[in-house]
C-alpha atoms as a PDB file:
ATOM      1  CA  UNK A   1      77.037  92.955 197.825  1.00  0.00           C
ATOM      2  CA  UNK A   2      80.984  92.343 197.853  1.00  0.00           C
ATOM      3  CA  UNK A   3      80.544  93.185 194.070  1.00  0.00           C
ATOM      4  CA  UNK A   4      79.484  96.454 194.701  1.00  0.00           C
ATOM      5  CA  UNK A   5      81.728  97.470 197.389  1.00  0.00           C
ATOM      6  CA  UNK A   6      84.587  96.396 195.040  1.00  0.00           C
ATOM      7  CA  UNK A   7      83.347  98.485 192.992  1.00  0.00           C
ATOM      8  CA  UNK A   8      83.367 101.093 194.790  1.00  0.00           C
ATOM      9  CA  UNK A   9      86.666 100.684 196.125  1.00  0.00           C
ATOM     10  CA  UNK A  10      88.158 100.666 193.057  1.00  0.00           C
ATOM     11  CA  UNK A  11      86.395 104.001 191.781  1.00  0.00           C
ATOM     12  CA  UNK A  12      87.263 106.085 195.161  1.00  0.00           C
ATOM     13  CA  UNK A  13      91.159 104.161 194.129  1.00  0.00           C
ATOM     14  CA  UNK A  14      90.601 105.540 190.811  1.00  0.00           C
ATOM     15  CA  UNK A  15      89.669 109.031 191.949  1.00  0.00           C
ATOM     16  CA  UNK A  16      92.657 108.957 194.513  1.00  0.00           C
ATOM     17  CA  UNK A  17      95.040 108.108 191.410  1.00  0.00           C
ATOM     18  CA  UNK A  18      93.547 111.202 189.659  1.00  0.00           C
ATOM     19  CA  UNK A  19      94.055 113.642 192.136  1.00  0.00           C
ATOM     20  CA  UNK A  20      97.580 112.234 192.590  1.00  0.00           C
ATOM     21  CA  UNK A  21      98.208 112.987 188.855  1.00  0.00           C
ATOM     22  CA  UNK A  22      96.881 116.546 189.052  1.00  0.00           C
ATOM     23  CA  UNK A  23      99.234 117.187 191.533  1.00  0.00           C
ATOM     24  CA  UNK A  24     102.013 115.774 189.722  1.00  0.00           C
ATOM     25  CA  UNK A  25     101.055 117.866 187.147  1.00  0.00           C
ATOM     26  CA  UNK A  26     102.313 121.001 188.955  1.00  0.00           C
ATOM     27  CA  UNK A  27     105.427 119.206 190.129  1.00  0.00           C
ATOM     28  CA  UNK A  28     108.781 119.653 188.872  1.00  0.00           C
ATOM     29  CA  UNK A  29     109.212 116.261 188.009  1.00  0.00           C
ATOM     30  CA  UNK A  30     110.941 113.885 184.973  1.00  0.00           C
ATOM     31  CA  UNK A  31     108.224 111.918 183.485  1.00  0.00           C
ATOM     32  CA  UNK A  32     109.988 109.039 184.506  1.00  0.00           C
ATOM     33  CA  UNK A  33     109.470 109.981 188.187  1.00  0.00           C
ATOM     34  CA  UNK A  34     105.945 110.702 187.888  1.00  0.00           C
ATOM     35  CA  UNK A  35     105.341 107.387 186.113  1.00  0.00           C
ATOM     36  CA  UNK A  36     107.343 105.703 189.415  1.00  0.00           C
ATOM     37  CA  UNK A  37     105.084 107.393 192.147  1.00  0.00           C
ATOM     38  CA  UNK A  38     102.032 106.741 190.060  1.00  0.00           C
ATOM     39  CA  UNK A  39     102.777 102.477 190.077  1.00  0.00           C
ATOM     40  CA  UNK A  40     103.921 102.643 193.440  1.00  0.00           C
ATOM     41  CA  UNK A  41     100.717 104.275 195.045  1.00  0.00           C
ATOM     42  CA  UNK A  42      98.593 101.985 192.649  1.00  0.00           C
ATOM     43  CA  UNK A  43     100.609  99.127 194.053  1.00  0.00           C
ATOM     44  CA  UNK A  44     100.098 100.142 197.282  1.00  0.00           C
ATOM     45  CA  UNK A  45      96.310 100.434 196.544  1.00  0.00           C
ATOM     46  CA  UNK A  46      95.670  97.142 195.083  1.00  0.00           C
ATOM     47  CA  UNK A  47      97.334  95.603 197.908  1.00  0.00           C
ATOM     48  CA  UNK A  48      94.614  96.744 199.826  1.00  0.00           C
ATOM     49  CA  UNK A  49      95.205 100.317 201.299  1.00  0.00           C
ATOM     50  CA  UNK A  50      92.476 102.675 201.009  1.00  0.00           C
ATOM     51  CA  UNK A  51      93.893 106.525 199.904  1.00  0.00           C
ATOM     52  CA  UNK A  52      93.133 107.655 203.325  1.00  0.00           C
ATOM     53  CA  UNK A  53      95.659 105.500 204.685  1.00  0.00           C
ATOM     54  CA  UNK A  54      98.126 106.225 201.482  1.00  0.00           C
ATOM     55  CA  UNK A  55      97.758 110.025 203.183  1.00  0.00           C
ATOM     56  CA  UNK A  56      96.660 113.313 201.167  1.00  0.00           C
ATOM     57  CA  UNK A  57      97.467 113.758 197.751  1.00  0.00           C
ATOM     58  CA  UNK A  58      99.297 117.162 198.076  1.00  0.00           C
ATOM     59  CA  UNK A  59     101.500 115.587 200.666  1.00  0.00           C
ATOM     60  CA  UNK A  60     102.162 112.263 199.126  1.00  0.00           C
ATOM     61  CA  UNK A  61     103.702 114.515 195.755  1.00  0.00           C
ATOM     62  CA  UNK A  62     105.272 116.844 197.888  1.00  0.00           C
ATOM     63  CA  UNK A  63     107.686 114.180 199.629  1.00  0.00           C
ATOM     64  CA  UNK A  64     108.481 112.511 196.928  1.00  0.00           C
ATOM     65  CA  UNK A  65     109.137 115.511 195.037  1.00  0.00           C
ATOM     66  CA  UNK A  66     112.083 116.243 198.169  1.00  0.00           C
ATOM     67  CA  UNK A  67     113.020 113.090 198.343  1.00  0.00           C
ATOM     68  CA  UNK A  68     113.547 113.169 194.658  1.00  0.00           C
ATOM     69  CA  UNK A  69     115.246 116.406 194.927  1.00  0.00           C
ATOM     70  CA  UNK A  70     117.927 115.070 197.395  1.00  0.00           C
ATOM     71  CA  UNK A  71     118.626 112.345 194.783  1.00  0.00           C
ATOM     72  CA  UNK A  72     119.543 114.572 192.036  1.00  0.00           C
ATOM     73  CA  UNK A  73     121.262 117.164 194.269  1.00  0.00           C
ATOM     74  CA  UNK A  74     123.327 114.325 195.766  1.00  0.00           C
ATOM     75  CA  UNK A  75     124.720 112.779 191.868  1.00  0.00           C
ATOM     76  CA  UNK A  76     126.458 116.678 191.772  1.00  0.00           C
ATOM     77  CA  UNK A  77     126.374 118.569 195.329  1.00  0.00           C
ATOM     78  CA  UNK A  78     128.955 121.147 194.023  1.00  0.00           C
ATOM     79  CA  UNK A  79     132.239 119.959 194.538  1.00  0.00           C
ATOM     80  CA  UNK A  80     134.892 122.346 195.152  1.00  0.00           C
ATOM     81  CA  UNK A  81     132.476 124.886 195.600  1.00  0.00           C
ATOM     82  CA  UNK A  82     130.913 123.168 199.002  1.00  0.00           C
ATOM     83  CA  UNK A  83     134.131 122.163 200.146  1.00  0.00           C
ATOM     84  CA  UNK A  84     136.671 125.138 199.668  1.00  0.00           C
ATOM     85  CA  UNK A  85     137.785 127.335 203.234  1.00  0.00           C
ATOM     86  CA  UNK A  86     139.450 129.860 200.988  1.00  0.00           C
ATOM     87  CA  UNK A  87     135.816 131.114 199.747  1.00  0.00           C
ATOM     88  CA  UNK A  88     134.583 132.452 202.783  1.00  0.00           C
ATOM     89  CA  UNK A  89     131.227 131.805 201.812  1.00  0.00           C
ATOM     90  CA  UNK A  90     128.418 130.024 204.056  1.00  0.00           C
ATOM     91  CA  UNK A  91     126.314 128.922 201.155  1.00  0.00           C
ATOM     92  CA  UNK A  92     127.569 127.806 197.566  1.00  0.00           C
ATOM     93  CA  UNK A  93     125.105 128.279 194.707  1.00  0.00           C
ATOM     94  CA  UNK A  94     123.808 124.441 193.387  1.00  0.00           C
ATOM     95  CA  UNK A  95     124.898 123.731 190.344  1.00  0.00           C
ATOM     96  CA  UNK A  96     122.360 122.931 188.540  1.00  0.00           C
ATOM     97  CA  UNK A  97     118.606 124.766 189.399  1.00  0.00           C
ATOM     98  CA  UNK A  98     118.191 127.637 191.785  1.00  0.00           C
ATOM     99  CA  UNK A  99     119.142 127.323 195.624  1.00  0.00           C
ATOM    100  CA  UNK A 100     121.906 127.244 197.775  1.00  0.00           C
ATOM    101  CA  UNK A 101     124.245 124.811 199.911  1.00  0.00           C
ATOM    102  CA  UNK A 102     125.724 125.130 202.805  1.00  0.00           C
ATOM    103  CA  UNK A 103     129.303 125.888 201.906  1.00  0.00           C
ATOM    104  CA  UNK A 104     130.929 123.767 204.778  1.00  0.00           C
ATOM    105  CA  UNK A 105     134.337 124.776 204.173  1.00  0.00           C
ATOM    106  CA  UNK A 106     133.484 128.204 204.452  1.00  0.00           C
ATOM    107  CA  UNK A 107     131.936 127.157 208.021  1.00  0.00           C
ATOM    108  CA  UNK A 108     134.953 124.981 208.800  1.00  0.00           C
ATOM    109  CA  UNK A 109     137.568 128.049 208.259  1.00  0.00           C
ATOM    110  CA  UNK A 110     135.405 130.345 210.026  1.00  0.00           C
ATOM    111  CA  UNK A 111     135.052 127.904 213.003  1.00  0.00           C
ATOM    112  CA  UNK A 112     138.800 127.793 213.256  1.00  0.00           C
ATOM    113  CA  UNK A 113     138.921 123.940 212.068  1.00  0.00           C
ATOM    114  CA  UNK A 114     140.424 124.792 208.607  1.00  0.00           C
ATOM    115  CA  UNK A 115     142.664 127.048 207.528  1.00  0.00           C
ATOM    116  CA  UNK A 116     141.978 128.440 203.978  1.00  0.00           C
ATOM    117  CA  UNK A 117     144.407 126.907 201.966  1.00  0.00           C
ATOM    118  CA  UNK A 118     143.618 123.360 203.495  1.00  0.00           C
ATOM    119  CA  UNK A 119     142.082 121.714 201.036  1.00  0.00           C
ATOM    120  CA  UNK A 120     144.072 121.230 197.597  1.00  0.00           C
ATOM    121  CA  UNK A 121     145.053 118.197 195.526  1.00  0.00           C
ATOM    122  CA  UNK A 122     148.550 116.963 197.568  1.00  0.00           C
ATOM    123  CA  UNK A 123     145.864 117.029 200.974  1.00  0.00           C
ATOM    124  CA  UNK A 124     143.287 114.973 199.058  1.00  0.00           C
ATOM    125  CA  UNK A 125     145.579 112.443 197.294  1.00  0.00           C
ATOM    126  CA  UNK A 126     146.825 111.925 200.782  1.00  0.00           C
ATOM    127  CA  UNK A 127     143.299 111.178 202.357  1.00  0.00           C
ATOM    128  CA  UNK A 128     144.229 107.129 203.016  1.00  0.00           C
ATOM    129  CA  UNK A 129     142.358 104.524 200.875  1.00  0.00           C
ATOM    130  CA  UNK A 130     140.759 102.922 203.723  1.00  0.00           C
ATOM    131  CA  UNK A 131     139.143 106.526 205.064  1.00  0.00           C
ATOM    132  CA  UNK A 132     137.768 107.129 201.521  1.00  0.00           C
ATOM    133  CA  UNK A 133     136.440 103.386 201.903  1.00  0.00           C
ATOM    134  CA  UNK A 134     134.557 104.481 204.635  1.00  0.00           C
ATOM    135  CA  UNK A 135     133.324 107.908 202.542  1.00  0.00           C
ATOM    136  CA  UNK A 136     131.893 105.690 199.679  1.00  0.00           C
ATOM    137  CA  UNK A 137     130.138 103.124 202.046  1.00  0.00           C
ATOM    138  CA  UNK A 138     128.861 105.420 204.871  1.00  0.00           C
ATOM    139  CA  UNK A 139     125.724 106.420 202.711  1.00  0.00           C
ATOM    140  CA  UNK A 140     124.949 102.761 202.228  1.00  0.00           C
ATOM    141  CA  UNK A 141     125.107 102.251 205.623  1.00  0.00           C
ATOM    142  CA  UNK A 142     122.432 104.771 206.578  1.00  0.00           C
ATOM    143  CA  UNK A 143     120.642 103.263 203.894  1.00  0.00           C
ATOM    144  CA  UNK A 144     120.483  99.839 205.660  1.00  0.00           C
ATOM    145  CA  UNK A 145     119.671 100.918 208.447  1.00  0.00           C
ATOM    146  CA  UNK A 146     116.711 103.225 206.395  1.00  0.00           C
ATOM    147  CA  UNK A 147     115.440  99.774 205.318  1.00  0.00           C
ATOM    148  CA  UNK A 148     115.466  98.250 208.464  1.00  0.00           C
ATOM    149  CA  UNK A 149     113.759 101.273 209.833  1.00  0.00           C
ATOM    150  CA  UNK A 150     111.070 101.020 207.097  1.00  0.00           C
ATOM    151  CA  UNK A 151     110.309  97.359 207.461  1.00  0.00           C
ATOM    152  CA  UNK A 152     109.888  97.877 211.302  1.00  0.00           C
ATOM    153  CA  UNK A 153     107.167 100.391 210.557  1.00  0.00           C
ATOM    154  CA  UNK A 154     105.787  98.617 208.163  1.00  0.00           C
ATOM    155  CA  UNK A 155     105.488  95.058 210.933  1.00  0.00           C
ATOM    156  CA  UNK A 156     104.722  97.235 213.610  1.00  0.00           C
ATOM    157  CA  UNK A 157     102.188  99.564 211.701  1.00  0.00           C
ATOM    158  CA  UNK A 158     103.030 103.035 212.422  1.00  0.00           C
ATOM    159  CA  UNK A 159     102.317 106.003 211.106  1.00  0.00           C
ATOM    160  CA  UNK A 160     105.334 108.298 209.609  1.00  0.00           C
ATOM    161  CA  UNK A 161     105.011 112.276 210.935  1.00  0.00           C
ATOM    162  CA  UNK A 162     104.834 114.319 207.116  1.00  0.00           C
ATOM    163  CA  UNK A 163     104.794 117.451 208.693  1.00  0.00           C
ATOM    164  CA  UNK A 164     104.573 118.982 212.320  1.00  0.00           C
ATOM    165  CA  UNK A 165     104.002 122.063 214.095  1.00  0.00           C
ATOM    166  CA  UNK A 166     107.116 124.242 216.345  1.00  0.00           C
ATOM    167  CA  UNK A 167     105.222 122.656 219.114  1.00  0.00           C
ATOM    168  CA  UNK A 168     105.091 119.312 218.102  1.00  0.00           C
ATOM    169  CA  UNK A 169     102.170 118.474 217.405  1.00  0.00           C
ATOM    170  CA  UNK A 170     101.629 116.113 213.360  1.00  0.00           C
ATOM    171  CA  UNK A 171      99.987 118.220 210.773  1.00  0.00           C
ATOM    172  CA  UNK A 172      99.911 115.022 208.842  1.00  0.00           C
ATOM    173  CA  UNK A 173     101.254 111.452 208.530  1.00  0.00           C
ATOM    174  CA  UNK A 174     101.904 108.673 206.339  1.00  0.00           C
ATOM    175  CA  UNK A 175     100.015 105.392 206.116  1.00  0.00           C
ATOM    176  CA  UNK A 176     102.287 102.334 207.756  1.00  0.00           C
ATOM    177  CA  UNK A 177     103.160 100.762 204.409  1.00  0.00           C
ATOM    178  CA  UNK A 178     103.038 104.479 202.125  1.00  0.00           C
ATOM    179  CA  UNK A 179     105.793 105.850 205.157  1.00  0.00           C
ATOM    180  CA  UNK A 180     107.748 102.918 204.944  1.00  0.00           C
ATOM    181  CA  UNK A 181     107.745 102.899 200.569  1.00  0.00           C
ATOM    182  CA  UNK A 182     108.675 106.911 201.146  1.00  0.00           C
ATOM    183  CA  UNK A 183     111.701 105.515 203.376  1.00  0.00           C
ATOM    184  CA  UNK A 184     112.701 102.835 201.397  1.00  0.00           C
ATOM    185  CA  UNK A 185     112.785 104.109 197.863  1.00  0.00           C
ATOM    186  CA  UNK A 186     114.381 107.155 198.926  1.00  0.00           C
ATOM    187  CA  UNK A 187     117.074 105.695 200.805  1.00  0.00           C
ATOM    188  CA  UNK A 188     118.167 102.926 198.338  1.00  0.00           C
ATOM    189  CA  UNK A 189     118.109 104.811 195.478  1.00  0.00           C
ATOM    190  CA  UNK A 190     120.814 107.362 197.629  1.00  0.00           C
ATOM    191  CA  UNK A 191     122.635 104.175 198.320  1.00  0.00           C
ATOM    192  CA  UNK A 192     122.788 103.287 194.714  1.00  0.00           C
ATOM    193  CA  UNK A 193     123.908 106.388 193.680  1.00  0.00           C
ATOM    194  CA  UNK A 194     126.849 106.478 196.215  1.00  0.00           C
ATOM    195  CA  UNK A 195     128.989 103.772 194.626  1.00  0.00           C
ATOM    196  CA  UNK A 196     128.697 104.996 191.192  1.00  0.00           C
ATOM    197  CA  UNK A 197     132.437 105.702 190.112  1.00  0.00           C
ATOM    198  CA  UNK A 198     133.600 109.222 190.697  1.00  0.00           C
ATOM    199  CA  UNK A 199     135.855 111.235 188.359  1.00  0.00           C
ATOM    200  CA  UNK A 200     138.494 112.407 191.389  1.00  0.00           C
ATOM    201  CA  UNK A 201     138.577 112.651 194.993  1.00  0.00           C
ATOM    202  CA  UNK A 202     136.829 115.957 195.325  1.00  0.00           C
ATOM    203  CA  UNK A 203     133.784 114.408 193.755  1.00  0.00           C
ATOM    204  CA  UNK A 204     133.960 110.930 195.245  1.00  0.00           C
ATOM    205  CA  UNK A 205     133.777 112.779 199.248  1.00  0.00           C
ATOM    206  CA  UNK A 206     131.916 115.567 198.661  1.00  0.00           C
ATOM    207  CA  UNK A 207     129.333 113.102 196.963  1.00  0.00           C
ATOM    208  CA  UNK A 208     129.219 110.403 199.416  1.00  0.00           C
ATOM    209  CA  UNK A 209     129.396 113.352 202.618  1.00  0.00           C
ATOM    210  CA  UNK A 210     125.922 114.647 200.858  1.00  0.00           C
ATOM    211  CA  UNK A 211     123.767 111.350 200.086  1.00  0.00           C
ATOM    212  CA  UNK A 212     125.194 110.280 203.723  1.00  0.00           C
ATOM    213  CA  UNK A 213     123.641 113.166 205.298  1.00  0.00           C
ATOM    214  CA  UNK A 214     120.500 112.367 203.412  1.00  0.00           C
ATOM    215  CA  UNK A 215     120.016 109.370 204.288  1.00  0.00           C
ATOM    216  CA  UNK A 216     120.668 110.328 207.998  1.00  0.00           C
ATOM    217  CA  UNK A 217     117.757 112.843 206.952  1.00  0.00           C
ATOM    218  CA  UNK A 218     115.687 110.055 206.297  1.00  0.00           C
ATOM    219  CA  UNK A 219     116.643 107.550 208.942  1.00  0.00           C
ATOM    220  CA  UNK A 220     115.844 110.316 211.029  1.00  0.00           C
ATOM    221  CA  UNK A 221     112.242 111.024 209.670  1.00  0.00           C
ATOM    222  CA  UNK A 222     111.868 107.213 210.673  1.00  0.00           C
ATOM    223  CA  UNK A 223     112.999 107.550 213.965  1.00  0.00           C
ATOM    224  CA  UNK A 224     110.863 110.640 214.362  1.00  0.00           C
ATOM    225  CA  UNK A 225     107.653 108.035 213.590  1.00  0.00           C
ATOM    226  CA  UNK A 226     109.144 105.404 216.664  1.00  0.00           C
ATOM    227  CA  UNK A 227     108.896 108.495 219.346  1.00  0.00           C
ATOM    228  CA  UNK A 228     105.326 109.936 218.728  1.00  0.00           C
ATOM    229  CA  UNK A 229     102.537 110.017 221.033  1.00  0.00           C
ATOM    230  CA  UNK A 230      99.075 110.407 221.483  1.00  0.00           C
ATOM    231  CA  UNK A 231      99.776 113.154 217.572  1.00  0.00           C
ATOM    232  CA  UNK A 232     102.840 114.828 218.855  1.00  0.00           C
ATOM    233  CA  UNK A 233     106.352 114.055 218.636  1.00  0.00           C
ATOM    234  CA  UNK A 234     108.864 115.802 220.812  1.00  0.00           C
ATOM    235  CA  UNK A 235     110.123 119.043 219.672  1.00  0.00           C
ATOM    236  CA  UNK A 236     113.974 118.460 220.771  1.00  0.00           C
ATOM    237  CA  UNK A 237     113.763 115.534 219.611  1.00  0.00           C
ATOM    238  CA  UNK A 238     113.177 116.558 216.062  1.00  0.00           C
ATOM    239  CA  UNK A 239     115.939 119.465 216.524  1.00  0.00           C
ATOM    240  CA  UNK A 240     118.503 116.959 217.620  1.00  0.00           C
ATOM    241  CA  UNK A 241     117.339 114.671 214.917  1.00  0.00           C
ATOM    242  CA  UNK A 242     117.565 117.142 212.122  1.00  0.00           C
ATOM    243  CA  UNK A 243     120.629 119.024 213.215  1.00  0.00           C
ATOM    244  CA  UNK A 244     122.416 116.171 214.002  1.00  0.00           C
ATOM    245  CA  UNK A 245     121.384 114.358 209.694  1.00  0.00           C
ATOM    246  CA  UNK A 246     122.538 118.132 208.532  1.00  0.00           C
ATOM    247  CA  UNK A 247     125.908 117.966 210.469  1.00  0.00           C
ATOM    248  CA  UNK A 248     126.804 114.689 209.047  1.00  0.00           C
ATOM    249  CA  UNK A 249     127.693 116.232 205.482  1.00  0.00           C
ATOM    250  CA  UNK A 250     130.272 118.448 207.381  1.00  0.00           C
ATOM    251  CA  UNK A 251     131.913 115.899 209.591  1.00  0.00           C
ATOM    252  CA  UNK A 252     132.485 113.564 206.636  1.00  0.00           C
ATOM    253  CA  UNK A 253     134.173 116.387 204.676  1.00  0.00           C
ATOM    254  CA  UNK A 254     136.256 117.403 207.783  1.00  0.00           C
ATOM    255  CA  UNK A 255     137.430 114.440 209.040  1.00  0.00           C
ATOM    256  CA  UNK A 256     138.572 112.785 205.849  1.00  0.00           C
ATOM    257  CA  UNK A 257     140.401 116.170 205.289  1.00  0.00           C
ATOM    258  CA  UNK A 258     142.231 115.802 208.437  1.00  0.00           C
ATOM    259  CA  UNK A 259     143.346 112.266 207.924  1.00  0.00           C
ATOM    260  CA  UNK A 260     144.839 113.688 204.608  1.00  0.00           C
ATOM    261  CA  UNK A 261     146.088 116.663 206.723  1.00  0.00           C
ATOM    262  CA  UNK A 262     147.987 114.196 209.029  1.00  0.00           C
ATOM    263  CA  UNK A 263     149.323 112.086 206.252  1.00  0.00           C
ATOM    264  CA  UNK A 264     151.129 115.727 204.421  1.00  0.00           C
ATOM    265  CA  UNK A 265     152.024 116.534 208.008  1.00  0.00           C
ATOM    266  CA  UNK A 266     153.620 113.737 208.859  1.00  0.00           C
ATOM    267  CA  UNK A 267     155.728 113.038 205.466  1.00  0.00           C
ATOM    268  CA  UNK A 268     156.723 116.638 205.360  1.00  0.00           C
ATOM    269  CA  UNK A 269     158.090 116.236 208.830  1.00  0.00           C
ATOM    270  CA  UNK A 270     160.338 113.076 207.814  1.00  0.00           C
ATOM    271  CA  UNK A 271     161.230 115.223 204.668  1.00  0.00           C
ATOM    272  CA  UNK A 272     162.888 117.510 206.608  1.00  0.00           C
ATOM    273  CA  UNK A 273     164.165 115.427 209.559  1.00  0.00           C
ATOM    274  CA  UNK A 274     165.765 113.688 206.186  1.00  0.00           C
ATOM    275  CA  UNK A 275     167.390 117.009 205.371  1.00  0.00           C
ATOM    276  CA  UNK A 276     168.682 117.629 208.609  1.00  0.00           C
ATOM    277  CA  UNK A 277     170.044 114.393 209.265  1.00  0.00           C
ATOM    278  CA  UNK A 278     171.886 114.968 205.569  1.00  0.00           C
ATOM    279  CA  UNK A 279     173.278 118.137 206.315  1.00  0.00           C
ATOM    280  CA  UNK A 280     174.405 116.949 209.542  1.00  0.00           C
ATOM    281  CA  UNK A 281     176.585 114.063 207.828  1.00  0.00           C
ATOM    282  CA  UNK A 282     177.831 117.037 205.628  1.00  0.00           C
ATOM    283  CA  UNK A 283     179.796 118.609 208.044  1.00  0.00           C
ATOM    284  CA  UNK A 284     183.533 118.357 208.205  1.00  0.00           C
END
């Protein structure tokens, strides 16, 4: 009877929602969070998708549990202390939790692109206006383009690779419309965050060079889903995917340092033609 089967849909939906809460009970979480993933897999279940397609549990929590991660990371990567050549250092402690960052302007001086005392408040102030444009809109971009990603999965129903193997090969995927919520939320609520008003310049592109490199994370996990086959996706693809989202945080941070760079170049070198010229006209 259609009664029953109802029925039984909605206890095995029930049962799903459970197990989702005991994981979220182990999660480090806000409440608020848990709450959100909670509505949005019940949403997702009442539109029709049975928890097999949703994906396991264990692995639904777990992304959204990075993806929340990012988000929080991204509101205060550091600062100074991921963008600074005179540390020397490759990873900068986060500042708030345990873990690490990569310190890129640690890995900029040691590459020879900065020198150490590159970065200070004359080279920011001179980064132009329409370069730190760019900065605050580039993460919004990637999100677009996250959404666009995620609707196309969702229309064209496929599955989003979770986790995979050296070799290739999924370990486990995401339902059509679950991947496509765990691209979505993610990315717009990195977008959001990206044109909240900074307090200075330091903030405002080390910010912005973070949530733009997440987002290419995630654009990239949604590209990943367009070049599977037959359970596999290729393994250089995923390296070139992953290095290339990671990289992103660094190239922001460089090359709106050397448009400031160029800008205290440039007027120190018509400061001193200036003098020249003056000392010229001084002589007898």
């Amino acid at each position: 009877m259609p009664g029953e089967a109802d029925r039984r849909l909605d206890a095995a939906a029930e049962s799903y929602l459970d197990a989702i809460a005991r994981e979220l009970a182990s999660a480090d979480l806000p409440e608020r969070q848990r709450g959100e993933l909670l509505a949005n897999v019940r949403g997702l279940l009442a539109a029709g998708a049975s928890p097999a397609a949703v994906g396991a549990a264990e692995d639904v929590v777990s992304a959204y549990a990075e993806a929340a991660d990012g988000a929080d990371g991204a509101r205060d990567p550091g600062g100074s202390g991921v963008w600074d050549p005179a540390s020397g250092r490759l990873l900068a402690p986060k500042p708030r939790g345990g873990g690490s960052n990569l310190a890129w302007g640690g890995i900029a001086a040691r590459l020879g692109l900065l020198r150490p005392d590159d970065v200070d408040e004359d080279v920011l102030a001179a980064i132009p206006d329409s370069t730190m444009a760019v900065v605050r809109w580039l993460p919004a971009g990637f999100a677009a383009a996250s959404l666009a990603a995620a609707e196309a999965i969702r229309r064209r129903r496929i599955r989003v690779p979770l986790r995979a193997s050296l070799a290739g090969r999924i370990k486990s995927s995401a339902s059509p419309a679950w991947g496509a919520t765990l691209i979505a939320v993610p990315a717009a609520a990195l977008g959001s965050v990206s044109v909240v008003p900074a307090a200075d310049r330091m903030t405002l592109l080390t910010r912005s060079a973070r949530i733009a490199s997440l987002n290419a994370g995630i654009l990239a996990s949604a590209l990943l889903g367009f070049t599977q086959r037959d359970g596999r996706v290729r393994p250089s693809a995923f390296l070139a995917l992953t290095a290339a989202s990671v990289c992103v945080e660094g190239a922001v941070l460089l090359l709106a340092t050397k448009a400031g760079l160029r800008r205290v170049a440039a007027s120190d070198g018509a400061a001193s033609d200036e003098g020249a010229s003056s000392r010229e006209g001084g002589r007898p």
